[in-house]
Protein backbone atom coordinates (compact mmCIF):
# COMPACT_ATOMS: atom_id res chain seq x y z
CA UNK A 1 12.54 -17.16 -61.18
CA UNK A 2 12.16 -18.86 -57.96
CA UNK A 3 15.29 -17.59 -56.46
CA UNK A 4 14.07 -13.83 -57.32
CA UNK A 5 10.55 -13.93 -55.95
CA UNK A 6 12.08 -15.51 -52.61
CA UNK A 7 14.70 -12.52 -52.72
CA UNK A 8 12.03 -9.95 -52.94
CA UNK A 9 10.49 -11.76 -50.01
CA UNK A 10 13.26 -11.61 -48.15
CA UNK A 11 13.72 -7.62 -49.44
CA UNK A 12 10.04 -6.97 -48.63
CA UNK A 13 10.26 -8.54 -44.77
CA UNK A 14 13.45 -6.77 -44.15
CA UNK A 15 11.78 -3.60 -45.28
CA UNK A 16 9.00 -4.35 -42.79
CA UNK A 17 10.83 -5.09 -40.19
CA UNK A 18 12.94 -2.09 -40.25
CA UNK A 19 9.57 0.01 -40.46
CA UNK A 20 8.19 -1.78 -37.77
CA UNK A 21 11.32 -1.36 -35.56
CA UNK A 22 11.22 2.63 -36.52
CA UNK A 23 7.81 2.83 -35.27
CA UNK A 24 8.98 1.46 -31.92
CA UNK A 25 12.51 3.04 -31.75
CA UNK A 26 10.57 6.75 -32.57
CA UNK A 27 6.93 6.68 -32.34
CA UNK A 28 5.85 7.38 -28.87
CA UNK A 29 2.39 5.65 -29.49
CA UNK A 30 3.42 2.75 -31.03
CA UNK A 31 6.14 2.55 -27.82
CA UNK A 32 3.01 3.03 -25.24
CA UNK A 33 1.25 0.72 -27.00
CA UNK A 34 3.80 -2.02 -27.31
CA UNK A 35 4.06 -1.54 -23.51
CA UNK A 36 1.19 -2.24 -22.82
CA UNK A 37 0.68 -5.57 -24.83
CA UNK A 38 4.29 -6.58 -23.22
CA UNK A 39 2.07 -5.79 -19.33
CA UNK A 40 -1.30 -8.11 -20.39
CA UNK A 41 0.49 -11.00 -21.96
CA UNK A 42 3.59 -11.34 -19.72
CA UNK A 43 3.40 -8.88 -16.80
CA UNK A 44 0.23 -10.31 -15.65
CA UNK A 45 1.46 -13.74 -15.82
CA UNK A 46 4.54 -13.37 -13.38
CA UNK A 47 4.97 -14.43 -10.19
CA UNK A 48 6.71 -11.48 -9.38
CA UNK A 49 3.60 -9.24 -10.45
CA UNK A 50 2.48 -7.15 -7.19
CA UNK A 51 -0.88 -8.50 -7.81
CA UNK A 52 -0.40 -12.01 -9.38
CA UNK A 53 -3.16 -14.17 -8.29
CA UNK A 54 -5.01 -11.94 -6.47
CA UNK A 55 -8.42 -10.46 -7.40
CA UNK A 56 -8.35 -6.63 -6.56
CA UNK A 57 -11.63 -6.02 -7.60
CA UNK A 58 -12.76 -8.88 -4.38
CA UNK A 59 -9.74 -7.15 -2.47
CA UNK A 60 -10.74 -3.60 -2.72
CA UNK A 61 -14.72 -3.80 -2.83
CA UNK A 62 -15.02 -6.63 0.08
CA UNK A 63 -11.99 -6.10 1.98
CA UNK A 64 -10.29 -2.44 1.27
CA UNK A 65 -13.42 -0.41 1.07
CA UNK A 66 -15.90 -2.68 2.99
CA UNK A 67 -16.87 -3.01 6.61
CA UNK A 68 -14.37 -6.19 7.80
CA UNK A 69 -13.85 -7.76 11.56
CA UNK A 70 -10.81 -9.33 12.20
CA UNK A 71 -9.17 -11.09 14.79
CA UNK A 72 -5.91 -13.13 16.12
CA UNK A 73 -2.85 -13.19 18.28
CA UNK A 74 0.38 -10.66 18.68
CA UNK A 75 3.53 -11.31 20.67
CA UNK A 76 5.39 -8.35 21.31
CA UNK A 77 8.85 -10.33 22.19
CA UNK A 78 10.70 -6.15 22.33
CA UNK A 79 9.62 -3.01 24.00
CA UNK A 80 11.69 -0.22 25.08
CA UNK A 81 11.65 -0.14 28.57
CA UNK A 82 10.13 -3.22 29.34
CA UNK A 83 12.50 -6.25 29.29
CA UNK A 84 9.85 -9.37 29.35
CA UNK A 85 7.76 -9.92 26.09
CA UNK A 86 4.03 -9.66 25.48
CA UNK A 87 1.66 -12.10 24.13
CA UNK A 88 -2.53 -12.53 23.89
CA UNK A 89 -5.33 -12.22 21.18
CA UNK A 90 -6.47 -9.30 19.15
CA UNK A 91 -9.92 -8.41 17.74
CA UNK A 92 -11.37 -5.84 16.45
CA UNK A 93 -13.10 -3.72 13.46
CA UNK A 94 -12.49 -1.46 10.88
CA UNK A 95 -14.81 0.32 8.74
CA UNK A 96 -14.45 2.66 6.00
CA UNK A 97 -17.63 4.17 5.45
CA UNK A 98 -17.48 5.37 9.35
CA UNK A 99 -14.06 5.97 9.39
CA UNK A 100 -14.15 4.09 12.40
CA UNK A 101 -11.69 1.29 13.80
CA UNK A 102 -11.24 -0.95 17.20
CA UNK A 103 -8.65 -3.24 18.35
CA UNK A 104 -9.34 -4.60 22.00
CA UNK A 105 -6.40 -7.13 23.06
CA UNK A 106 -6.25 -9.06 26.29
CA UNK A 107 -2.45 -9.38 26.60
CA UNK A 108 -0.07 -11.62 29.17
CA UNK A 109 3.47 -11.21 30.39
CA UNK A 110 5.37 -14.42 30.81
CA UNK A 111 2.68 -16.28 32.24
CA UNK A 112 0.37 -13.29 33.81
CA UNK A 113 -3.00 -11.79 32.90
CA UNK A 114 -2.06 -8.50 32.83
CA UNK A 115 -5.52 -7.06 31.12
CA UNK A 116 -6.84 -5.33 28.25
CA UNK A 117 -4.87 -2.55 25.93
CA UNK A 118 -7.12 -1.48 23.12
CA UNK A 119 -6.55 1.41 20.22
CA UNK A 120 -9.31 2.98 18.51
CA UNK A 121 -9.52 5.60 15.49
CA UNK A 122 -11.27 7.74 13.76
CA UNK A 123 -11.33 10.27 10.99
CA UNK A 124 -7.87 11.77 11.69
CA UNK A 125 -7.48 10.75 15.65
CA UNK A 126 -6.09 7.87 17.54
CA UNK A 127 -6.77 6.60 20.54
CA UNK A 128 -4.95 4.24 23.13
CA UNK A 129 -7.19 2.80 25.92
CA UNK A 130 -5.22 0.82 28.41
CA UNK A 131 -7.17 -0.58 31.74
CA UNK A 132 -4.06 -2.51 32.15
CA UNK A 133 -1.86 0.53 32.41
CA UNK A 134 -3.90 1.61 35.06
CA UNK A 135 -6.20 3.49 32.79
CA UNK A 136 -4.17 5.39 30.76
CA UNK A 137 -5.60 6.80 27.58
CA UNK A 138 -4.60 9.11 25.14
CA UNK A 139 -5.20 10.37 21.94
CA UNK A 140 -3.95 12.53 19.58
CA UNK A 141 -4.78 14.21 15.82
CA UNK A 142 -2.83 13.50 13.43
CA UNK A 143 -3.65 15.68 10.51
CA UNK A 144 -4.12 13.16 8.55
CA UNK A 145 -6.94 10.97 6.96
CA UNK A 146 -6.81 7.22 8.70
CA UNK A 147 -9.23 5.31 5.97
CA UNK A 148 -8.09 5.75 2.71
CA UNK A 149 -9.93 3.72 0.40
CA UNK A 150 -8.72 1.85 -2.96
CA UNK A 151 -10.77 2.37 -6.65
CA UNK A 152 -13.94 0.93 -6.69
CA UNK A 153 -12.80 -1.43 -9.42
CA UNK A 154 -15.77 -2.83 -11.79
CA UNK A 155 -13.61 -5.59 -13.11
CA UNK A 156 -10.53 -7.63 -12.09
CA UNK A 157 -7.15 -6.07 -14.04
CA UNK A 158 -6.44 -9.00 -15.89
CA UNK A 159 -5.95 -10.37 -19.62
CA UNK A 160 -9.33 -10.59 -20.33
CA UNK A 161 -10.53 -6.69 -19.48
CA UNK A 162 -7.19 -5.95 -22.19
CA UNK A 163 -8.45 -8.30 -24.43
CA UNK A 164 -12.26 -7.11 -24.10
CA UNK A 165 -10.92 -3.61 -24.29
CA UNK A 166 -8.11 -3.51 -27.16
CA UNK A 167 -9.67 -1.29 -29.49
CA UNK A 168 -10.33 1.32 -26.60
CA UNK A 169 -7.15 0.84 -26.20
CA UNK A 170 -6.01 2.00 -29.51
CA UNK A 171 -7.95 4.64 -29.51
CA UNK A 172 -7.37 5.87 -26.07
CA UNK A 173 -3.38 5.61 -26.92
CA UNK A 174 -3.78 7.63 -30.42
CA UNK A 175 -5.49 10.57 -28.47
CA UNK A 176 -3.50 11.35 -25.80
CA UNK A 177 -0.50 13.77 -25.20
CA UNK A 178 3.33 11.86 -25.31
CA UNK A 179 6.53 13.40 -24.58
CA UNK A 180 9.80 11.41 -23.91
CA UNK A 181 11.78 13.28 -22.03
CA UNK A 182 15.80 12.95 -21.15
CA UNK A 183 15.34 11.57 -17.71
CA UNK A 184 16.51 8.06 -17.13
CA UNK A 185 15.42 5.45 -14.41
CA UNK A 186 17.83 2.85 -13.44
CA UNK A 187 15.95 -0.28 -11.91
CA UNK A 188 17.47 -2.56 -8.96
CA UNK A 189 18.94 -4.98 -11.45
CA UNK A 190 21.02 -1.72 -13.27
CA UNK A 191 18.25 -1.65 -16.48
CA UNK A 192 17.94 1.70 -17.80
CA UNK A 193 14.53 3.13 -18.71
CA UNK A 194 13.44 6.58 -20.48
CA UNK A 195 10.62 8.50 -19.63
CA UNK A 196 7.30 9.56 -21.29
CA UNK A 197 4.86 12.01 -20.00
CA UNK A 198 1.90 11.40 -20.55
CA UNK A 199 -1.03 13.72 -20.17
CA UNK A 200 -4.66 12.25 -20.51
CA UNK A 201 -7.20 15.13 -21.88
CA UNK A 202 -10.18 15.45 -19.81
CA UNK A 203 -13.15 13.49 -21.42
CA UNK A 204 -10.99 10.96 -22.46
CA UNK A 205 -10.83 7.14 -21.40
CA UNK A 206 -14.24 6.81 -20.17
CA UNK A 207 -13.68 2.74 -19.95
CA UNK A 208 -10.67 3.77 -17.68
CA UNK A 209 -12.75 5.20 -15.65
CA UNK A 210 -15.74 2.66 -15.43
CA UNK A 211 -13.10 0.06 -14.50
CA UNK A 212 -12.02 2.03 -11.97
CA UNK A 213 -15.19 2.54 -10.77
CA UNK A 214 -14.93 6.43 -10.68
CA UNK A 215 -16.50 9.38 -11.80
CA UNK A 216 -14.38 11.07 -15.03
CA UNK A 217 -12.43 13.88 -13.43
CA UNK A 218 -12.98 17.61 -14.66
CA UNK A 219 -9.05 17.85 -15.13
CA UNK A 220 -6.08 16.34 -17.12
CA UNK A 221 -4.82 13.53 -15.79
CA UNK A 222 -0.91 13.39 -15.38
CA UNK A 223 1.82 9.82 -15.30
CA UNK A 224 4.68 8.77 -16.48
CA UNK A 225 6.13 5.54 -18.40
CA UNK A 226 9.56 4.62 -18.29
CA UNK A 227 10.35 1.83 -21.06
CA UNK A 228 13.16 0.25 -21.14
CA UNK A 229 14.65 -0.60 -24.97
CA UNK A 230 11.97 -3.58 -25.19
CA UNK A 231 9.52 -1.16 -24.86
CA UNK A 232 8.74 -3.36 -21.15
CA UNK A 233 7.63 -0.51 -18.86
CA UNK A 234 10.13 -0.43 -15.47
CA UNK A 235 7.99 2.19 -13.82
CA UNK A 236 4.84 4.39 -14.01
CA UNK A 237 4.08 7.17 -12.11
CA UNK A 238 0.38 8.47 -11.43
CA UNK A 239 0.91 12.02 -10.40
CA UNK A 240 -1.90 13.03 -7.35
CA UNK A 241 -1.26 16.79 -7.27
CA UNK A 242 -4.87 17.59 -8.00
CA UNK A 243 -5.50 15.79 -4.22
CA UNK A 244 -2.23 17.20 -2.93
CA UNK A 245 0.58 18.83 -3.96
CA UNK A 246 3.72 16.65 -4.74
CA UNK A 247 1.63 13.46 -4.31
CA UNK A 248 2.15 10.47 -6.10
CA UNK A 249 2.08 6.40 -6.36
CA UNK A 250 4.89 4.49 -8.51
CA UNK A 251 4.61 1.13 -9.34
CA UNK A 252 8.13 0.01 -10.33
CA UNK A 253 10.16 -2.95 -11.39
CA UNK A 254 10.84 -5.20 -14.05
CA UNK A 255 7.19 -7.09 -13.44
CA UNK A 256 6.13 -4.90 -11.41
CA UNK A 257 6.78 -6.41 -7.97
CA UNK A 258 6.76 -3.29 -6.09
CA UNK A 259 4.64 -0.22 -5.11
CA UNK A 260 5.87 3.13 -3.76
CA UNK A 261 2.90 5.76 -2.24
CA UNK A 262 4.50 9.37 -1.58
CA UNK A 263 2.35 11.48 0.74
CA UNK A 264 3.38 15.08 1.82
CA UNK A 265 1.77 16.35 5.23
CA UNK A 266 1.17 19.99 6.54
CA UNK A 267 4.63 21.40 8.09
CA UNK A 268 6.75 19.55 5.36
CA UNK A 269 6.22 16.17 6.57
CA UNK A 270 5.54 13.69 4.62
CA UNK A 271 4.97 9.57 4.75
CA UNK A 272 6.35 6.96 2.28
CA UNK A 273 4.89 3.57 1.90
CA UNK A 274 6.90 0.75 0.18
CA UNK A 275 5.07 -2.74 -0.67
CA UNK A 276 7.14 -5.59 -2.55
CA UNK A 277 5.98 -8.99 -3.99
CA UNK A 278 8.53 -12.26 -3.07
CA UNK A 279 7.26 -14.24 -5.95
CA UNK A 280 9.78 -16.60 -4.93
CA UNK A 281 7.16 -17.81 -2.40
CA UNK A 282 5.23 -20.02 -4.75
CA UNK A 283 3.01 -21.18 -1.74
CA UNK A 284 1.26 -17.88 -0.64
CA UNK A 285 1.07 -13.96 -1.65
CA UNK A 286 4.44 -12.61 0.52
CA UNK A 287 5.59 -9.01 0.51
CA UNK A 288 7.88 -6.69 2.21
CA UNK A 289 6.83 -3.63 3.18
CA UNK A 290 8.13 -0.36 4.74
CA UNK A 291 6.02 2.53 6.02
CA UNK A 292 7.92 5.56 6.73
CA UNK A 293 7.10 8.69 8.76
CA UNK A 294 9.46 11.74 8.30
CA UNK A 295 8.85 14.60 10.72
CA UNK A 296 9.42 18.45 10.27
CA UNK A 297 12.71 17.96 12.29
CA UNK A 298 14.21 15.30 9.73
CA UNK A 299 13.36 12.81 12.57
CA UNK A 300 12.28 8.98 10.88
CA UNK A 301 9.50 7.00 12.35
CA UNK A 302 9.32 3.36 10.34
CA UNK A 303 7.12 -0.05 10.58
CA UNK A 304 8.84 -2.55 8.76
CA UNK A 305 7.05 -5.82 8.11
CA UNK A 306 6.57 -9.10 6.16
CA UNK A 307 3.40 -9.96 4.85
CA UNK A 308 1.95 -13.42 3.95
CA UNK A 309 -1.93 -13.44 3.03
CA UNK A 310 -4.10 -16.03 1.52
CA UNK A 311 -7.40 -16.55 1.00
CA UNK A 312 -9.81 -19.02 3.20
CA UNK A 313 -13.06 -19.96 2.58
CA UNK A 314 -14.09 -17.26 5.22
CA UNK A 315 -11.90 -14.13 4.10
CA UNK A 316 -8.23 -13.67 3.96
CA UNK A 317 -5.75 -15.30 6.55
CA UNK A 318 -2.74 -13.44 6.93
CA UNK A 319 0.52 -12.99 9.23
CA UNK A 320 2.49 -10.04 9.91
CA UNK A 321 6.06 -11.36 10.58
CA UNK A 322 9.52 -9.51 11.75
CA UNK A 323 7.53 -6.47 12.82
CA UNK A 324 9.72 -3.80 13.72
CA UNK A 325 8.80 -0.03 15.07
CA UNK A 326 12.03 2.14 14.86
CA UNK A 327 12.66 6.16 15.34
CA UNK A 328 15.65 6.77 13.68
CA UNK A 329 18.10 4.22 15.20
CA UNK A 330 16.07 3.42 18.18
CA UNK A 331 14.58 0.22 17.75
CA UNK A 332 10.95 0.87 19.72
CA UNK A 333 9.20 -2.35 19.28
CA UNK A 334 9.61 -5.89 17.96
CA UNK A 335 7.03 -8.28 17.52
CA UNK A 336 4.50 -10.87 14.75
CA UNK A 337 1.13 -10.70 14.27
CA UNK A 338 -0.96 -13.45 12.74
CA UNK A 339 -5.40 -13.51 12.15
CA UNK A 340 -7.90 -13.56 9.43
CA UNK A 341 -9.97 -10.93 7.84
CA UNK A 342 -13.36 -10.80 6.85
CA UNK A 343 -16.51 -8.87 5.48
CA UNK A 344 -19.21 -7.92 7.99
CA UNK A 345 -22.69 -7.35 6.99
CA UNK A 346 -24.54 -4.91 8.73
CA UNK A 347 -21.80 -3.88 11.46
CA UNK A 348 -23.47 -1.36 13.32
CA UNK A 349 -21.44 1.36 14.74
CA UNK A 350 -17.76 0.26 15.51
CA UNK A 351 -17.27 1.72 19.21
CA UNK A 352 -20.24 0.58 20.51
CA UNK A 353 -20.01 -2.53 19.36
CA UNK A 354 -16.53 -2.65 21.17
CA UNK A 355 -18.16 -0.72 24.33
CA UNK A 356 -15.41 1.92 23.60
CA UNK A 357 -15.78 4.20 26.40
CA UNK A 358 -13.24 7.98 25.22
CA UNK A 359 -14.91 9.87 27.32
CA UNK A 360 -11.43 10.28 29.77
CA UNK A 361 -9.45 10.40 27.05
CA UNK A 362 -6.16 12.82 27.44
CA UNK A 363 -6.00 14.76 24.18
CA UNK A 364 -2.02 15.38 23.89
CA UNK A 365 0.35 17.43 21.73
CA UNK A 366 1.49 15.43 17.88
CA UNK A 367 4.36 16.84 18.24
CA UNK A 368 5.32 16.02 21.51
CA UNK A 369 5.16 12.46 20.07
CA UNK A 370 6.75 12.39 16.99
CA UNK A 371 9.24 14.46 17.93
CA UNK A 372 10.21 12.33 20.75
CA UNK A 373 8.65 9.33 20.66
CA UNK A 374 11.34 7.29 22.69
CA UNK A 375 10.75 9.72 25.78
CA UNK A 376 6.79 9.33 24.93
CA UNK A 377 7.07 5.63 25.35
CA UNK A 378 9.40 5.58 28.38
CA UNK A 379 6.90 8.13 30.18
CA UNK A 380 3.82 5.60 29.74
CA UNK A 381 5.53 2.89 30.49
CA UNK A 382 7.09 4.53 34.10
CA UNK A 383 3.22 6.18 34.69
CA UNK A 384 1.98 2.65 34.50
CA UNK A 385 4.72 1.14 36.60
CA UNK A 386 2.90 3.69 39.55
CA UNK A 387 -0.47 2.57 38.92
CA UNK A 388 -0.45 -1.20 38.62
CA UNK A 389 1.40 -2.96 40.92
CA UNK A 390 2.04 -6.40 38.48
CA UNK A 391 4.18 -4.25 36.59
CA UNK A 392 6.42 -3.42 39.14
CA UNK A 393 7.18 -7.38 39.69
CA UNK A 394 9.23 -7.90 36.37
CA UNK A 395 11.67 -4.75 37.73
């Protein structure tokens, strides 16, 4: 009698189990949903998570979004057409509600005070101000909006707001549109991933929203999930074509160590913006990133960087480290940059607090920089070698 009630045990959690693994294998919710259980009680918890032990709610409201000074030192130990390198301190502002920033530097040459070089933006333009250049300036549109901000966020991302928030969940998951699809991602480490569009129906996910600190848009809401055959998501894509067309941020990897932001420009340009965690540096947040600038003629501008940041009981302390400014093969500018960050309380306006004076400021052609900005470099650097004289004794 025994040995038949344990066999229908044994019948009945085999029968479960291959239900259960049915629902996963070919239910698109139950997939999603698995997902995202996998992301709060694992993903989260990683090292390698692009956001482990960071607060982006504190990062986006007091640091992203907010009204921050900052200041430090940069060595600039390469610059085409200049064989010595270039060292002093940096300090500045940035704020987002102005769409207004400042960086005034006081900068030396082997062991010479050579003066002041400071850039300065706003809305779409930037400007370079260099007194030690002999007063050069210049600036120039770019098309293109210089103070992005983040979401608004309400809460941190983190276990607890899935926890607090299941049943929404649930819900949320049960009411939206899934289609798999027969495209297939193949991560860095060669793990395959299908994909599942998801549309969200406008009116729905109103505690999405709240978290995110945003107004519920007026339109569906398009992204795709790519889950691998653990139902662990590789990637997801949040489609921005309502903003602008062919727009979009991924957010990719097997915990999610890396970000990629796709932004087309007018004339079929277009920037692309890598960030990636090292979670093997168990001693502060470190990332590699890439910002890329493609031009209309096929032409590639990049920054390449890494990034170490941690927080201090004033604001964020951070170093930029192996900076390097290429155009296509042409390596531009090599250099570090290291400072700390913090929110400022009634600023006041950015450029006067800096005593930014644009008044002489040369408005000059976009193009005739990105298209060339080697030549663009070598022409300020041989203007300034007429007007100051110290430059002229490194020849």
């Amino acid at each position: 009698m025994k040995k038949k009630k344990l066999g229908i045990i044994i019948v009945v959690v085999l029968a479960l189990a291959i239900i259960i693994k049915a629902e996963l294998n070919y239910n698109p919710s139950a997939r999603i949903l698995a997902s995202v259980i996998h992301f709060s009680e694992s993903t989260l918890n990683n090292p390698d998570y692009l956001a482990y032990n960071i607060d982006l709610k504190d990062l986006f409201r007091n640091y992203t979004n907010a009204d921050i000074d900052y200041s430090g030192n940069a060595y600039i130990k390469k610059l085409k057409g200049f064989p010595y390198s270039i060292s002093g301190g940096i300090k500045g502002q940035r704020s987002a509600s102005q769409k207004k920033f400042s960086c005034k530097s006081n900068l030396d040459v082997l062991v010479l005070d050579v003066g002041e070089m400071d850039v300065y933006a706003q809305d779409e333009t930037v400007y370079l101000v260099a007194p030690l250049l002999g007063g050069i300036s210049y600036g120039f549109d770019t098309g293109s909006d210089l103070f992005p901000t983040a979401p608004n966020l309400n809460n941190d991302i983190n276990h607890e707001w899935f926890h607090q928030n299941k049943r929404n969940i649930y819900e949320f998951v049960k009411k939206i549109q899934i289609e798999k699809t027969d495209v297939v991602f193949v991560d860095e480490d060669g793990t395959e991933s299908n994909e599942f569009r998801i549309t969200i129906p406008k009116g729905e996910g109103d505690f999405i929203w709240q978290l995110l600190g945003m107004e519920a848009p007026d339109h569906d809401i398009k992204c795709s999930l790519f889950l691998d055959r653990f139902n662990h998501t590789r990637k997801i894509t949040f489609d921005l074509s309502y903003k602008t067309p062919g727009a979009y941020i991924s957010i990719v990897g097997k915990n999610f160590n890396k970000i990629e932001i796709f932004a087309p420009l007018p004339d079929n340009e277009r920037v692309v913006a890598t960030i990636k965690r090292n979670g093997q540096t168990n001693y502060t947040n470190s990332f590699t990133n890439n910002i890329t600038y493609i031009t209309d003629i096929g032409s590639n501008c990049s920054m390449d960087f890494n990034f170490l940041m941690n927080y201090v009981d004033d604001g964020i302390k951070f170093e930029a480290t192996d900076v390097s400014v290429t155009q296509d093969s042409t390596v531009l500018a090599e250099g570090y940059i290291n400072g700390t960050i913090s929110t400022k309380e009634n600023m006041g306006d950015v450029f006067e607090n800096a005593h930014a004076d644009l008044s002489a400021v040369t408005i000059i052609d976009w193009d005739r920089i990105k298209n060339d900005t080697a030549s663009f470099v070598d022409d300020v650097i041989s203007q300034a070698r007429e007007n100051v004289d110290v430059l002229n004794f490194f020849d």
